[in-house]
Protein backbone atom coordinates (compact mmCIF):
# COMPACT_ATOMS: atom_id res chain seq x y z
CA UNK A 1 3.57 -9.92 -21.80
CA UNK A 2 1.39 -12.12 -19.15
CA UNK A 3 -1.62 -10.89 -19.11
CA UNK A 4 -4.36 -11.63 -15.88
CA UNK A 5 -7.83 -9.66 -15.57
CA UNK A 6 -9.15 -9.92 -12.44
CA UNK A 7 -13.33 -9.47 -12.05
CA UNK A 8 -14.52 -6.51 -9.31
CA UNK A 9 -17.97 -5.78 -8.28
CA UNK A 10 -18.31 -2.98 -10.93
CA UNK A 11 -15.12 -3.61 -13.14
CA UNK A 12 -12.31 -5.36 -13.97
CA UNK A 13 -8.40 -4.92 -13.71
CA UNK A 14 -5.91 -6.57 -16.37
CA UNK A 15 -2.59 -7.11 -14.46
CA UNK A 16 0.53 -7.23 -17.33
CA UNK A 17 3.06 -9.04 -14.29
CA UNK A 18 6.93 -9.53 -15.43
CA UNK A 19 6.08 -6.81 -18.18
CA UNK A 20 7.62 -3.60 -19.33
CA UNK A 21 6.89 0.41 -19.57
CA UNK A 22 7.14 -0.45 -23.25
CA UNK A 23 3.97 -2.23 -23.45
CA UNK A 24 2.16 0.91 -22.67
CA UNK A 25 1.79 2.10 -25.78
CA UNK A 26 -0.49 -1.09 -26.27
CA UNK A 27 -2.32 -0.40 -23.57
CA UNK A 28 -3.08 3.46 -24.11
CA UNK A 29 -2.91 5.66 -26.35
CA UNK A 30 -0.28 8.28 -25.83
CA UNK A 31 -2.71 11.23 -27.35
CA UNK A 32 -5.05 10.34 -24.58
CA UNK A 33 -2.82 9.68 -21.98
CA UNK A 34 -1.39 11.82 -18.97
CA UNK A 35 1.16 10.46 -16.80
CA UNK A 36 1.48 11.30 -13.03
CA UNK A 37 4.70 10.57 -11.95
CA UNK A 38 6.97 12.65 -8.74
CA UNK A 39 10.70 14.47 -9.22
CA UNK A 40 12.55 11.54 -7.76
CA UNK A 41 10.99 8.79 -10.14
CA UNK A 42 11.05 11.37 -13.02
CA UNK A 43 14.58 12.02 -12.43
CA UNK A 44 15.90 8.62 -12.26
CA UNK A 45 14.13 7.44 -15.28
CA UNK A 46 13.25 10.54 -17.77
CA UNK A 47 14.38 9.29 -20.63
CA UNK A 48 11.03 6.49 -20.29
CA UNK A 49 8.90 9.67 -20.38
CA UNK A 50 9.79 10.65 -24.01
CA UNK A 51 6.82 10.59 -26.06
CA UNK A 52 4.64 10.76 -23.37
CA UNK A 53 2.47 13.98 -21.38
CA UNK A 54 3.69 14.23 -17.78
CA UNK A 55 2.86 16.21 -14.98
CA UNK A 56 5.53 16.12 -12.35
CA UNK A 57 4.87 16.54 -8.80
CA UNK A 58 6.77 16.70 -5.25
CA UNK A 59 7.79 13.41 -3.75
CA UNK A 60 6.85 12.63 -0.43
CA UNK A 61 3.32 11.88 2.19
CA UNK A 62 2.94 15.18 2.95
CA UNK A 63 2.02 16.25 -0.44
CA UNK A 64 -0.53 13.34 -0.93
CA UNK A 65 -3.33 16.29 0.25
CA UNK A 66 -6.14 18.26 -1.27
CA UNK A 67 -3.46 20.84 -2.16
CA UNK A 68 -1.69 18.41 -4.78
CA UNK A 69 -4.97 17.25 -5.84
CA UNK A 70 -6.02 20.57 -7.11
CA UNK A 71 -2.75 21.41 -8.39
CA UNK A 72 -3.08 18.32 -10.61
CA UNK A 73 -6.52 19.05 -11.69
CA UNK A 74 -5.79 22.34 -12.81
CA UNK A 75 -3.01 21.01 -14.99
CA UNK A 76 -5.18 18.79 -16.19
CA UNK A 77 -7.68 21.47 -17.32
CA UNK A 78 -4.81 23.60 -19.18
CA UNK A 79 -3.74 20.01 -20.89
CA UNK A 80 -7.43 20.26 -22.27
CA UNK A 81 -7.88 16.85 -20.43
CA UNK A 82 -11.53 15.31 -21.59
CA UNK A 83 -13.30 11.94 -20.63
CA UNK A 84 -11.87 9.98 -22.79
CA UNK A 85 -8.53 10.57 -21.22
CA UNK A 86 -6.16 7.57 -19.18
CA UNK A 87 -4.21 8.57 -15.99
CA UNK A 88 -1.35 6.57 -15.49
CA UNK A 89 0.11 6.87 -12.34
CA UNK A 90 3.95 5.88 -12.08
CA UNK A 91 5.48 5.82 -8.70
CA UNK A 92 5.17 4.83 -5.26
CA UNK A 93 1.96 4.64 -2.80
CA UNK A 94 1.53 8.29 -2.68
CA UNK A 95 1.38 8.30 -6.73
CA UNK A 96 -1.13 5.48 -6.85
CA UNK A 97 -3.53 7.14 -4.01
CA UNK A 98 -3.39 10.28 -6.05
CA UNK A 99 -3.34 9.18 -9.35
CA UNK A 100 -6.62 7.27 -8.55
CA UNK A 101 -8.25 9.56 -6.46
CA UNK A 102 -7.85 12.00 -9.33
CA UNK A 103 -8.99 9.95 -11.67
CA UNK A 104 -12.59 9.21 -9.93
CA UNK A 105 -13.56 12.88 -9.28
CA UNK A 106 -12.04 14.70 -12.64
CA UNK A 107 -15.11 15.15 -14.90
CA UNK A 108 -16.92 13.12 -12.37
CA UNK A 109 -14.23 9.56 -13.59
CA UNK A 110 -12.08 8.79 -15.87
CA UNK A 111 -10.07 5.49 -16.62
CA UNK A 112 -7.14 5.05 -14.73
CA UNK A 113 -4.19 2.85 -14.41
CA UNK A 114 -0.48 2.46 -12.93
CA UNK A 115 3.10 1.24 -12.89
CA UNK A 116 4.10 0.92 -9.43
CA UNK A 117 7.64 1.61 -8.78
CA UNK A 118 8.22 0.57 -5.40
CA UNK A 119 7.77 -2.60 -3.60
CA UNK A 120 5.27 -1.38 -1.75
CA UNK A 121 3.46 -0.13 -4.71
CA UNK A 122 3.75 -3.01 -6.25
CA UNK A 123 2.66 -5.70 -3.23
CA UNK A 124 0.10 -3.14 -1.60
CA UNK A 125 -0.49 0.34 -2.89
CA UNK A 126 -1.58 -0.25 -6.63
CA UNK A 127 -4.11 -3.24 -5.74
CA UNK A 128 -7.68 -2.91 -4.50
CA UNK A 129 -9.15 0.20 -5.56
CA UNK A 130 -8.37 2.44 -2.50
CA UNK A 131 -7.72 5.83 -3.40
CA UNK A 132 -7.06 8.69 -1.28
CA UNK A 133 -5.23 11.80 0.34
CA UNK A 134 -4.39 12.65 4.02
CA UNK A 135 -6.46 15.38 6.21
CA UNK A 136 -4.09 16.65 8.69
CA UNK A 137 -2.77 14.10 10.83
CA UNK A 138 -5.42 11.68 9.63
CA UNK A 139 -4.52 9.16 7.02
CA UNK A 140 -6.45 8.33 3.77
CA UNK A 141 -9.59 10.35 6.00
CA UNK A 142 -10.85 11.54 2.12
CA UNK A 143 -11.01 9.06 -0.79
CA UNK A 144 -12.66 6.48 -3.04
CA UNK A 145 -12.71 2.49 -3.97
CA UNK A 146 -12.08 2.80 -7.58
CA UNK A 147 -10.06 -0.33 -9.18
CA UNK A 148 -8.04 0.64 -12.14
CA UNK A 149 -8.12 -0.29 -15.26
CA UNK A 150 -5.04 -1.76 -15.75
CA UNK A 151 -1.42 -2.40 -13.18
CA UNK A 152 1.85 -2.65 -15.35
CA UNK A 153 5.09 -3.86 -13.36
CA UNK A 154 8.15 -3.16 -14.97
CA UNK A 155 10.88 -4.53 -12.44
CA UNK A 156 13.61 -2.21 -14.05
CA UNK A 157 12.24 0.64 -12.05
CA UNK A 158 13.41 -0.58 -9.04
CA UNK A 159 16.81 -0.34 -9.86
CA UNK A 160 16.98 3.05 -8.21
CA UNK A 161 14.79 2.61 -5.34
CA UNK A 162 16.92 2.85 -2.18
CA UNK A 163 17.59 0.13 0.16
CA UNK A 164 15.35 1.72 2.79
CA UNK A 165 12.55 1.61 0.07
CA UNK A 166 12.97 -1.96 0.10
CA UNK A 167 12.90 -2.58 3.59
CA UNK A 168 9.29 -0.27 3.86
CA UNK A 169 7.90 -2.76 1.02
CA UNK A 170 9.11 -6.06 3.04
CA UNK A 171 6.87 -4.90 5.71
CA UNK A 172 3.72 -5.16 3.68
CA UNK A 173 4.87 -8.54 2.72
CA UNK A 174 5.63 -9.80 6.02
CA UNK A 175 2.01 -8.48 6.74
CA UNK A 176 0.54 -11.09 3.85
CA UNK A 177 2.60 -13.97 5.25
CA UNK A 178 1.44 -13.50 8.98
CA UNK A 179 -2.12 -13.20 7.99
CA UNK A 180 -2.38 -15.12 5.21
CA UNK A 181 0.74 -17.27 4.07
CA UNK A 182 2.37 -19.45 6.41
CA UNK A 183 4.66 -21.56 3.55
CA UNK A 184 6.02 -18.00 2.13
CA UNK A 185 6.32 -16.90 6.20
CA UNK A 186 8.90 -19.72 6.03
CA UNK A 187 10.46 -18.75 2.97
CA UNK A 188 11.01 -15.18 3.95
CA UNK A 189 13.08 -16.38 7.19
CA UNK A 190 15.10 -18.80 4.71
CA UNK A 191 15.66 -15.78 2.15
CA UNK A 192 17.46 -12.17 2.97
CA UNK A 193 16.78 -9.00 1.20
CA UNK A 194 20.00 -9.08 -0.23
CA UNK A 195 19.57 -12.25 -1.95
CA UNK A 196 16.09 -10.86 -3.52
CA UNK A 197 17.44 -7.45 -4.17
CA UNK A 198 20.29 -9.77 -6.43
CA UNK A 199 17.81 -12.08 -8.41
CA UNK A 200 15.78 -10.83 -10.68
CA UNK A 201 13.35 -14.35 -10.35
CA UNK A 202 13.34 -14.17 -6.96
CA UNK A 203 12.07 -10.76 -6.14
CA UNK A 204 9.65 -11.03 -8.95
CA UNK A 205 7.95 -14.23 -8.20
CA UNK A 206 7.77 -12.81 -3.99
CA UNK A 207 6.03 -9.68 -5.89
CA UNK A 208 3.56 -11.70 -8.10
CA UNK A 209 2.56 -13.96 -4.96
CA UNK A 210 1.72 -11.03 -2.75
CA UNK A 211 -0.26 -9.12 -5.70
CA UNK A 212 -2.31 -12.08 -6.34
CA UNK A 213 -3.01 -12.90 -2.40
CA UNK A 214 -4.22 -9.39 -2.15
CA UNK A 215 -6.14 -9.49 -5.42
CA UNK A 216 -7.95 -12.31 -4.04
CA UNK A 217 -8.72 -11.08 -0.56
CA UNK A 218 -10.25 -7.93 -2.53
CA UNK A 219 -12.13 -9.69 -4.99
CA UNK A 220 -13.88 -11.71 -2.12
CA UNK A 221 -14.27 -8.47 -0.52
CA UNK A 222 -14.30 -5.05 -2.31
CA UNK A 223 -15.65 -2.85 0.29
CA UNK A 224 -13.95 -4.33 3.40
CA UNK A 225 -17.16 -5.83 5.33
CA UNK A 226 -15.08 -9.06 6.36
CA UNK A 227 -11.65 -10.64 5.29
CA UNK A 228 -10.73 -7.49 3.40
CA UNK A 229 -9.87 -5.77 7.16
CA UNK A 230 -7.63 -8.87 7.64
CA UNK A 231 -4.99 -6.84 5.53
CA UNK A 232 -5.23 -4.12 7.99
CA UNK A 233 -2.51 -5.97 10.34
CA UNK A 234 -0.43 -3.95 12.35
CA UNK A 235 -1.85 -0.75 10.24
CA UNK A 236 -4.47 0.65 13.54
CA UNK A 237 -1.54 1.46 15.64
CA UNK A 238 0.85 2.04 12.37
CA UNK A 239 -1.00 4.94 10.85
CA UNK A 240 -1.03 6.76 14.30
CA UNK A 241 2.44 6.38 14.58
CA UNK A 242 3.43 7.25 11.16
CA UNK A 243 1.50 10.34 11.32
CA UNK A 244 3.03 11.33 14.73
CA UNK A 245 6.66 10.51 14.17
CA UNK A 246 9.46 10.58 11.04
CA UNK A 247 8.89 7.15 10.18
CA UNK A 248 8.60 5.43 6.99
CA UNK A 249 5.13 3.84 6.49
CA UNK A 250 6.26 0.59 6.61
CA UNK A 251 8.53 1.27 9.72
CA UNK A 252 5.42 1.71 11.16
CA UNK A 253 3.42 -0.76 10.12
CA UNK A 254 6.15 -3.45 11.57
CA UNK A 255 5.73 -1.92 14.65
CA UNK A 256 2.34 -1.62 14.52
CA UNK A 257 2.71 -5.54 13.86
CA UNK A 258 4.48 -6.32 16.74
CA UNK A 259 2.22 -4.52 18.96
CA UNK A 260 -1.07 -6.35 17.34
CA UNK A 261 0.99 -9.75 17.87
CA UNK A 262 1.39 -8.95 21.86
CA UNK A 263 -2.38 -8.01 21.68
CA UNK A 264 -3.32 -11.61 20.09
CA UNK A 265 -1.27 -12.99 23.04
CA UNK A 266 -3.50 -11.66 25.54
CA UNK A 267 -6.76 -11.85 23.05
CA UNK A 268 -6.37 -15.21 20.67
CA UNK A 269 -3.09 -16.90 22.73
CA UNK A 270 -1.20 -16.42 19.95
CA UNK A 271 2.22 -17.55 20.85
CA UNK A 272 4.48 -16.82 18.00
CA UNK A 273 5.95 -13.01 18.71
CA UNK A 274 9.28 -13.91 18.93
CA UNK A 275 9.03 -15.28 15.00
CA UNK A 276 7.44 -11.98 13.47
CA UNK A 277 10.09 -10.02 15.76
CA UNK A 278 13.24 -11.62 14.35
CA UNK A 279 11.73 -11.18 10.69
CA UNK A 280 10.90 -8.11 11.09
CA UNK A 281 14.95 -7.39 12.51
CA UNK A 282 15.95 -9.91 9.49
CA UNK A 283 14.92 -7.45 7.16
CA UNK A 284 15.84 -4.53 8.94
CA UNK A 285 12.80 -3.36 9.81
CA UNK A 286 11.83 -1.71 13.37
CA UNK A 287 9.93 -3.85 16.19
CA UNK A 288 9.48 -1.46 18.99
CA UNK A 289 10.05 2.34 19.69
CA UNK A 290 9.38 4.30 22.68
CA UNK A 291 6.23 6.59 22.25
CA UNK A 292 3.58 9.29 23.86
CA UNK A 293 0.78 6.30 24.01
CA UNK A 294 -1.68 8.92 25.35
CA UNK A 295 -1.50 10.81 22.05
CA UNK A 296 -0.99 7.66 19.63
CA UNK A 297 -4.40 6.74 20.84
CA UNK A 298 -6.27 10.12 20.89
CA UNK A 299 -5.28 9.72 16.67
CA UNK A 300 -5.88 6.04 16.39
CA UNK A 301 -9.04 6.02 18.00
CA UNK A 302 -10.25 7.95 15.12
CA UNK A 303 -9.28 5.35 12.61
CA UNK A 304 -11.66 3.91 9.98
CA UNK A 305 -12.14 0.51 11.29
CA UNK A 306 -13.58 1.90 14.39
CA UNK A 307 -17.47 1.33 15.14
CA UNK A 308 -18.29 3.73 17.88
CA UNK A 309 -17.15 2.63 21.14
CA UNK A 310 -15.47 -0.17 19.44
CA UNK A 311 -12.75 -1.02 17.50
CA UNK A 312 -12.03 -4.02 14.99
CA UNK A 313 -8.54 -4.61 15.46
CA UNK A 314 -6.80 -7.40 13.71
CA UNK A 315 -4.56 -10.11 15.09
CA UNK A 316 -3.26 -13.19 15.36
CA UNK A 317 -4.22 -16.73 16.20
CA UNK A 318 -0.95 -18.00 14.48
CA UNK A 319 1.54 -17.09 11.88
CA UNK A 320 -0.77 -17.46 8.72
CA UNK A 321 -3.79 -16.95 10.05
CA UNK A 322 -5.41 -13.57 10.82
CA UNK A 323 -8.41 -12.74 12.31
CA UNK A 324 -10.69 -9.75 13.18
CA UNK A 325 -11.61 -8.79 16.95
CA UNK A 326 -13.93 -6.04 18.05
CA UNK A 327 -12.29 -4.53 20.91
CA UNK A 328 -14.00 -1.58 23.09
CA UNK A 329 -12.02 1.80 23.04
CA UNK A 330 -11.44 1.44 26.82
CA UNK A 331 -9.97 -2.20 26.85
CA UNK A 332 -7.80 -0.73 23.54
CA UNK A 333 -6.17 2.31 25.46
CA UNK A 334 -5.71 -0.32 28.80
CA UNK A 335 -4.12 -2.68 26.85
CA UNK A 336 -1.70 0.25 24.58
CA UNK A 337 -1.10 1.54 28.44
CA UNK A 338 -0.09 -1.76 29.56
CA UNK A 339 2.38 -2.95 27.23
């Protein structure tokens, strides 16, 4: 079992990478454990939940919401949950956000940890603390930097997440490598998701890259003052569109991606669009849509990264290097107008 333990501002995570659901047991207690886990993971795997305490929930965004939250507190309660009692959230994004958010308000914080299931849990979702729930048509609007105590991959879970899951995980990758990652940029155009989705090495070594480039980020910036916002890319413009329109979050995220890189043209001179555009396609993953830009902005401009009458938005000087521009709200709509 490799074992890292990365050092926050008021804790530390141990990461067990290339591990197992097995090794739980020596990392918690199951007398003084809960597991929070949805129908579709539970269903695909119950037979790993033996032993354990569970509480099931529906699968899905729209239940990541004060409504769930509750729902799982109150369980919690009738478990005779007490302080001394480990959350272990196993799942996607919207199990992690919950899982953790839970875990920092029930009996004012209890430890926490999680087994990502899904690329995207894995790469993005379980790392850096950030809890939360939707309000609305407002994403993450409520929540908390917590880290957890512990993230556990076990790489046999994804062997039922769908080939679409896949796809909405590549885009958060493709996000590290144009901010961040030049060499595995490259890679990524040399590779397919078919060939990861067959090796075993391959897809697990991509995983432990991206975990530990956004570990790092985080570590040299917890509560998103400066580089942290880097990893932002393509999410300003994403989040509006994912809460406007049936599309996976990392459908729009690419999107929002493509969009940021034709705002660095006109704001940095980046000059590498057509690159991010034909990964993005490579890996089956959305580059442009048609969409009511009037009401895209009216829910972006309320995004968390805005300052008043500004907004930092991040792009691109080149593939591999991101940076952070404050752009007013009134350039920002021109410009989403314009293009």
């Amino acid at each position: 079992m490799k074992k890292l333990t990365y050092r926050f501002t008021h804790a530390s995570s141990d990461y067990y990478l290339l591990s197992g659901m097995s090794q739980l047991k020596k990392i918690t207690g199951p007398d003084d454990t809960v597991l929070i886990t949805d129908e579709d993971v539970y269903a695909a795997h119950t037979k790993r939940f033996k032993g354990w305490n569970a509480i099931v929930i529906k699968p899905g965004e729209e239940f990541k919401v004060q409504a769930t939250v509750d729902s799982i507190v109150e369980q919690l309660i009738d478990m005779e949950a007490g302080r001394n009692t480990t959350l272990v959230g196993i799942g996607g994004g919207v199990i992690t956000d919950l899982t953790g958010y839970v875990a920092s308000i029930y009996m004012r914080g209890i430890r926490f940890g999680f087994i990502p299931t899904s690329i995207l849990a894995l790469v993005d979702a379980s790392i850096g603390g950030k809890n939360g729930i939707d309000v609305g048509e407002y994403k993450n609007m409520v929540g908390v930097i917590r880290q957890p105590a512990f993230i556990l991959h076990d790489m046999a879970f994804l062997s039922s997440l769908p080939v679409e899951h896949w796809e909405n995980g590549f885009a958060e990758i493709i996000k590290h490598a144009c901010i961040k990652d030049a060499a595995m940029f490259a890679q990524l155009e040399e590779y397919s998701m078919s060939k990861y989705r067959r090796s075993a090495k391959a897809i697990g070594t991509l995983i432990e890259r991206n975990a530990v480039l956004k570990t790092k980020v985080v570590q040299r910036d917890e509560f998103e003052k400066g580089e942290r916002r880097l990893l932002n890319f393509g999410h300003t413009l994403g989040h509006a569109l994912e809460t406007q329109y049936e599309l996976l979050h990392g459908q729009a995220i690419a999107i929002g991606m493509v969009y940021a890189c034709h705002i660095s043209e006109q704001l940095t001179g980046f000059k590498q669009t057509e690159r991010v555009v034909n990964l993005l396609q490579q890996y089956n993953l959305p580059a442009y849509a048609q969409f009511d830009k009037q009401k895209v902005f009216n829910i972006l401009k309320m995004d968390k990264k805005r300052e008043r009458t500004t907004m930092n938005y991040v792009l691109l000087e080149k593939i591999g290097k991101g940076v952070v521009r404050s752009i007013t709200l009134t350039q920002l709509e021109k410009i989403i107008q314009d293009l």
